[in-house]
N, C-alpha and C. Protein backbone atom coordinates (compact mmCIF):
# COMPACT_ATOMS: atom_id res chain seq x y z
N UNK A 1 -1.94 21.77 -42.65
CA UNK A 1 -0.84 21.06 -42.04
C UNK A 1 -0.36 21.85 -40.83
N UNK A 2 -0.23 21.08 -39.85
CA UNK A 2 0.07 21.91 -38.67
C UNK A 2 1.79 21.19 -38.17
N UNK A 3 2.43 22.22 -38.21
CA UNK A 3 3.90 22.25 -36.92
C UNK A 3 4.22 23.26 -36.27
N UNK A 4 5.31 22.79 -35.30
CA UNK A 4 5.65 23.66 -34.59
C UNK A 4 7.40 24.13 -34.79
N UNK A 5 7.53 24.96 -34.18
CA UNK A 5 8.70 25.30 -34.69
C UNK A 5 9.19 26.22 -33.43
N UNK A 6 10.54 25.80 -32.93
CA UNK A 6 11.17 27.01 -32.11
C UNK A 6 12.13 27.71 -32.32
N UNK A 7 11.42 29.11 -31.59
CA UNK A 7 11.65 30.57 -31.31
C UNK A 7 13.21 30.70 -30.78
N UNK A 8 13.59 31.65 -31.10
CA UNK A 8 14.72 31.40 -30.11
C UNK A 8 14.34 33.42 -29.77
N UNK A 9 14.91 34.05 -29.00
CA UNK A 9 15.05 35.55 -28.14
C UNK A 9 13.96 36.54 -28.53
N UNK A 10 13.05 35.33 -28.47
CA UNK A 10 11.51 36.64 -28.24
C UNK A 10 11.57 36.77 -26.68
N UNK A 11 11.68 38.56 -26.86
CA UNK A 11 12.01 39.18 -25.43
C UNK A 11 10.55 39.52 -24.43
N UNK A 12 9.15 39.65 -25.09
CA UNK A 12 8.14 40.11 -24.64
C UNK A 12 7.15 39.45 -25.44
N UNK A 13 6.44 38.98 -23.98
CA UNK A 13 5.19 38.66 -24.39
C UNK A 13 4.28 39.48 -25.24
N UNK A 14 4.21 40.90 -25.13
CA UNK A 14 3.81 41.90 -26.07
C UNK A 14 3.89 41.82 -27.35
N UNK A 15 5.22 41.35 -27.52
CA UNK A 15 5.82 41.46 -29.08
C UNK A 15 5.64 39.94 -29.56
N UNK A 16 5.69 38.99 -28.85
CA UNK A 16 5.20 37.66 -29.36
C UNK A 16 3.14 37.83 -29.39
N UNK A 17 2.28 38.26 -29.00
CA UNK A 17 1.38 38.65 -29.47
C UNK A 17 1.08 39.58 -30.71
N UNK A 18 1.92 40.29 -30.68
CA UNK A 18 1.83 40.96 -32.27
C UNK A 18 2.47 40.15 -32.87
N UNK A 19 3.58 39.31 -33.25
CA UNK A 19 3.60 38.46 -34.09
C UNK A 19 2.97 37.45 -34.07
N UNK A 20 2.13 36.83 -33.69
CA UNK A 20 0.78 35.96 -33.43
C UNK A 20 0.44 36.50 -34.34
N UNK A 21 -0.41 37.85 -34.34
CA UNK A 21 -1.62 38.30 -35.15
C UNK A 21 -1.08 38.35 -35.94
N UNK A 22 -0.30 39.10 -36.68
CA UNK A 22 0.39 39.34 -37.59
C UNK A 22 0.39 38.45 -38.73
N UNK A 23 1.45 37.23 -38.15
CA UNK A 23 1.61 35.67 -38.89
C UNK A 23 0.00 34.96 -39.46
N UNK A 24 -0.52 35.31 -38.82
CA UNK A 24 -2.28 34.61 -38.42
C UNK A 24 -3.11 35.46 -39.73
N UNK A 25 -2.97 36.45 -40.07
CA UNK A 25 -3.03 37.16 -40.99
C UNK A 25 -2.48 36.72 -42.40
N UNK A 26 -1.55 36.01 -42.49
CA UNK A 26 -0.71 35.91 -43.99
C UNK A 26 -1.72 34.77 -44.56
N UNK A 27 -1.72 35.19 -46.01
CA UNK A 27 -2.55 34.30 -47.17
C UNK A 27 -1.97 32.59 -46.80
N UNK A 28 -2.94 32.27 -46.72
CA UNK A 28 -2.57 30.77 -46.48
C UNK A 28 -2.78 29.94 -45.35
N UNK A 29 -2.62 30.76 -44.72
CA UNK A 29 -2.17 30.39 -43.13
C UNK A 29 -3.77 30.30 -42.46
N UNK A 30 -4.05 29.16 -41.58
CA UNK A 30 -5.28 29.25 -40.71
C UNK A 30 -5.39 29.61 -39.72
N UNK A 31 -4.51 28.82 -39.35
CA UNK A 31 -3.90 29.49 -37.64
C UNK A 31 -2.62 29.45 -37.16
N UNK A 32 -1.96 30.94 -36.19
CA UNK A 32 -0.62 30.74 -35.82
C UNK A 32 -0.75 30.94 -34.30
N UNK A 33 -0.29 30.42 -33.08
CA UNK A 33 0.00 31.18 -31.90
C UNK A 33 1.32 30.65 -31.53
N UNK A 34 1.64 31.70 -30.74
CA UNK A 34 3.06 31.73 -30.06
C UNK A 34 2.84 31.40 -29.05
N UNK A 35 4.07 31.18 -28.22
CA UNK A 35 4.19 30.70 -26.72
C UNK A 35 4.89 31.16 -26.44
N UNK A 36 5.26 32.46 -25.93
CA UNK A 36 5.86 33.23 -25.62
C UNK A 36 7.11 32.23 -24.27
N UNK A 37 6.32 32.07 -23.24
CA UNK A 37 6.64 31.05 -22.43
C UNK A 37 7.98 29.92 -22.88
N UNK A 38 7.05 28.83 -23.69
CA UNK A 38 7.64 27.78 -24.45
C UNK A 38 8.74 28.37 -25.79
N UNK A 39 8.78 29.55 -25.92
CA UNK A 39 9.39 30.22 -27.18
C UNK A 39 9.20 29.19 -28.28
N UNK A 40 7.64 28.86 -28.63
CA UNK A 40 7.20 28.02 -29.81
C UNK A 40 6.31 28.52 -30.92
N UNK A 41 6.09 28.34 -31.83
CA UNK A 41 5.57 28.92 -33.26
C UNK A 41 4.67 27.97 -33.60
N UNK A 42 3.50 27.74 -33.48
CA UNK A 42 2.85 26.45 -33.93
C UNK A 42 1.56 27.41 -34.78
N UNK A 43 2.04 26.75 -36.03
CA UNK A 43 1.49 27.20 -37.45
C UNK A 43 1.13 26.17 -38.36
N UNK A 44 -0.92 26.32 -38.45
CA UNK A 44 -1.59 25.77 -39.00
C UNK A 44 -1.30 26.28 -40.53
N UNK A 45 -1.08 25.82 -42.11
CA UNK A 45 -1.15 26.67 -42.87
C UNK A 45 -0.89 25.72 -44.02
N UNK A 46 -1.25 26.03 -44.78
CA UNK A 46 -1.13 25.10 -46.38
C UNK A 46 -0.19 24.71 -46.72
N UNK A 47 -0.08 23.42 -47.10
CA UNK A 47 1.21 22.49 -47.30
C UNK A 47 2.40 23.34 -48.19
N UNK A 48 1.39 23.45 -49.42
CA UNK A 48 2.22 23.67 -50.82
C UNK A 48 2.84 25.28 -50.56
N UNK A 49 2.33 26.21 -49.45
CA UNK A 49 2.35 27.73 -49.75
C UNK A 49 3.40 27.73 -48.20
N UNK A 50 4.10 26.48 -47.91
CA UNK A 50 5.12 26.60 -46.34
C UNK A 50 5.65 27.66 -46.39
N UNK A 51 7.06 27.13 -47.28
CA UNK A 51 8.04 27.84 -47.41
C UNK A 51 7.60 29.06 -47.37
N UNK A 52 6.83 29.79 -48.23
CA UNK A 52 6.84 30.97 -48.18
C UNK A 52 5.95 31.78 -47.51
N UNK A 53 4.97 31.16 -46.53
CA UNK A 53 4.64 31.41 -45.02
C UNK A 53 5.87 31.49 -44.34
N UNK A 54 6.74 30.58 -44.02
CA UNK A 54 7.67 31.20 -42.85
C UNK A 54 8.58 31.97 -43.23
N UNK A 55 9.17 32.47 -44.82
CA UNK A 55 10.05 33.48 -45.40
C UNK A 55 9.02 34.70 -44.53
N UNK A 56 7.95 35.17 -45.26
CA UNK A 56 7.18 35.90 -44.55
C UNK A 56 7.17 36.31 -43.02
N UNK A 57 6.58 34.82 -42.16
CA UNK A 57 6.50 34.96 -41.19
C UNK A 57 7.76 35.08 -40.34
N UNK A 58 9.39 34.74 -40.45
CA UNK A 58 10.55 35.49 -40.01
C UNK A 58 10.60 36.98 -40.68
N UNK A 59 10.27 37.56 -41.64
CA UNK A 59 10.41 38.85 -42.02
C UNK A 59 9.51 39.65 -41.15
N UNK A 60 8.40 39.13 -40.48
CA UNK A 60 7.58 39.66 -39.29
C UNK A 60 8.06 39.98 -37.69
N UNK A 61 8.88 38.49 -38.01
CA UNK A 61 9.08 38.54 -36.52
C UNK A 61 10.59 39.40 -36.36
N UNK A 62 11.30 39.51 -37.58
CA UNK A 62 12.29 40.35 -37.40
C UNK A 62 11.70 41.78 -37.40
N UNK A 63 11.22 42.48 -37.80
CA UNK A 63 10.86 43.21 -37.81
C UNK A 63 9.76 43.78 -36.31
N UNK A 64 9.37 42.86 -35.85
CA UNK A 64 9.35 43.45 -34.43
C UNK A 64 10.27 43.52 -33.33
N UNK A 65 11.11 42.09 -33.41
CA UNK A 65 12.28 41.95 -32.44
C UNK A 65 13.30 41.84 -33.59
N UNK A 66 14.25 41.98 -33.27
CA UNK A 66 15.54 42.19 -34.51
C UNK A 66 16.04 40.48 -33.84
N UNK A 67 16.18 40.59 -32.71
CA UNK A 67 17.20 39.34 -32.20
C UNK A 67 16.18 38.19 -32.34
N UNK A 68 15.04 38.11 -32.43
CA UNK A 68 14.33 36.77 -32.54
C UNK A 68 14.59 36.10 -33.49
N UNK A 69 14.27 34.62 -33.71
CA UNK A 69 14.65 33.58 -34.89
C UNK A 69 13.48 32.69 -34.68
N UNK A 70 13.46 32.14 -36.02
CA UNK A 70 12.36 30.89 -35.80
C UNK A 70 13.88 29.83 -36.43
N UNK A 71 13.80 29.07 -35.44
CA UNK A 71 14.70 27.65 -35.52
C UNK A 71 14.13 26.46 -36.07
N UNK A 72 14.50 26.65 -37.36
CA UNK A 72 14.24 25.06 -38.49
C UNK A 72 15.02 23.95 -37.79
């Protein structure tokens, strides 16, 4: 299942590439890229295992940028 979802104060393209890989990495998930640009999250990843792909995948992205958010 694929959506997208926006970012809100990813400061660097740098740091939105490591959370790319990062996210792209978690059990479940097929594919993630960011848009650093578009400040967008578009994440391919298994229906039933969402929720707890993006619990995950915000515990990532906080952890590189403190001020970033993924906006439900």
């Amino acid at each position: 299942m694929k959506k997208r979802y926006n970012l809100s104060d990813v400061d660097c393209a740098n740091c939105a590439a490591k959370m790319e890989e990062q996210i792209s990495k978690l059990p479940g998930v097929n594919s993630a890229s960011i848009s650093f640009m578009a400040q967008k999250l578009t994440l391919d990843a298994d229906e039933d295992k969402l929720d707890e792909i993006l619990k995950q995948a915000e515990k990532i992205i906080k952890s590189i940028d403190e001020e970033a958010t993924i906006e439900y």
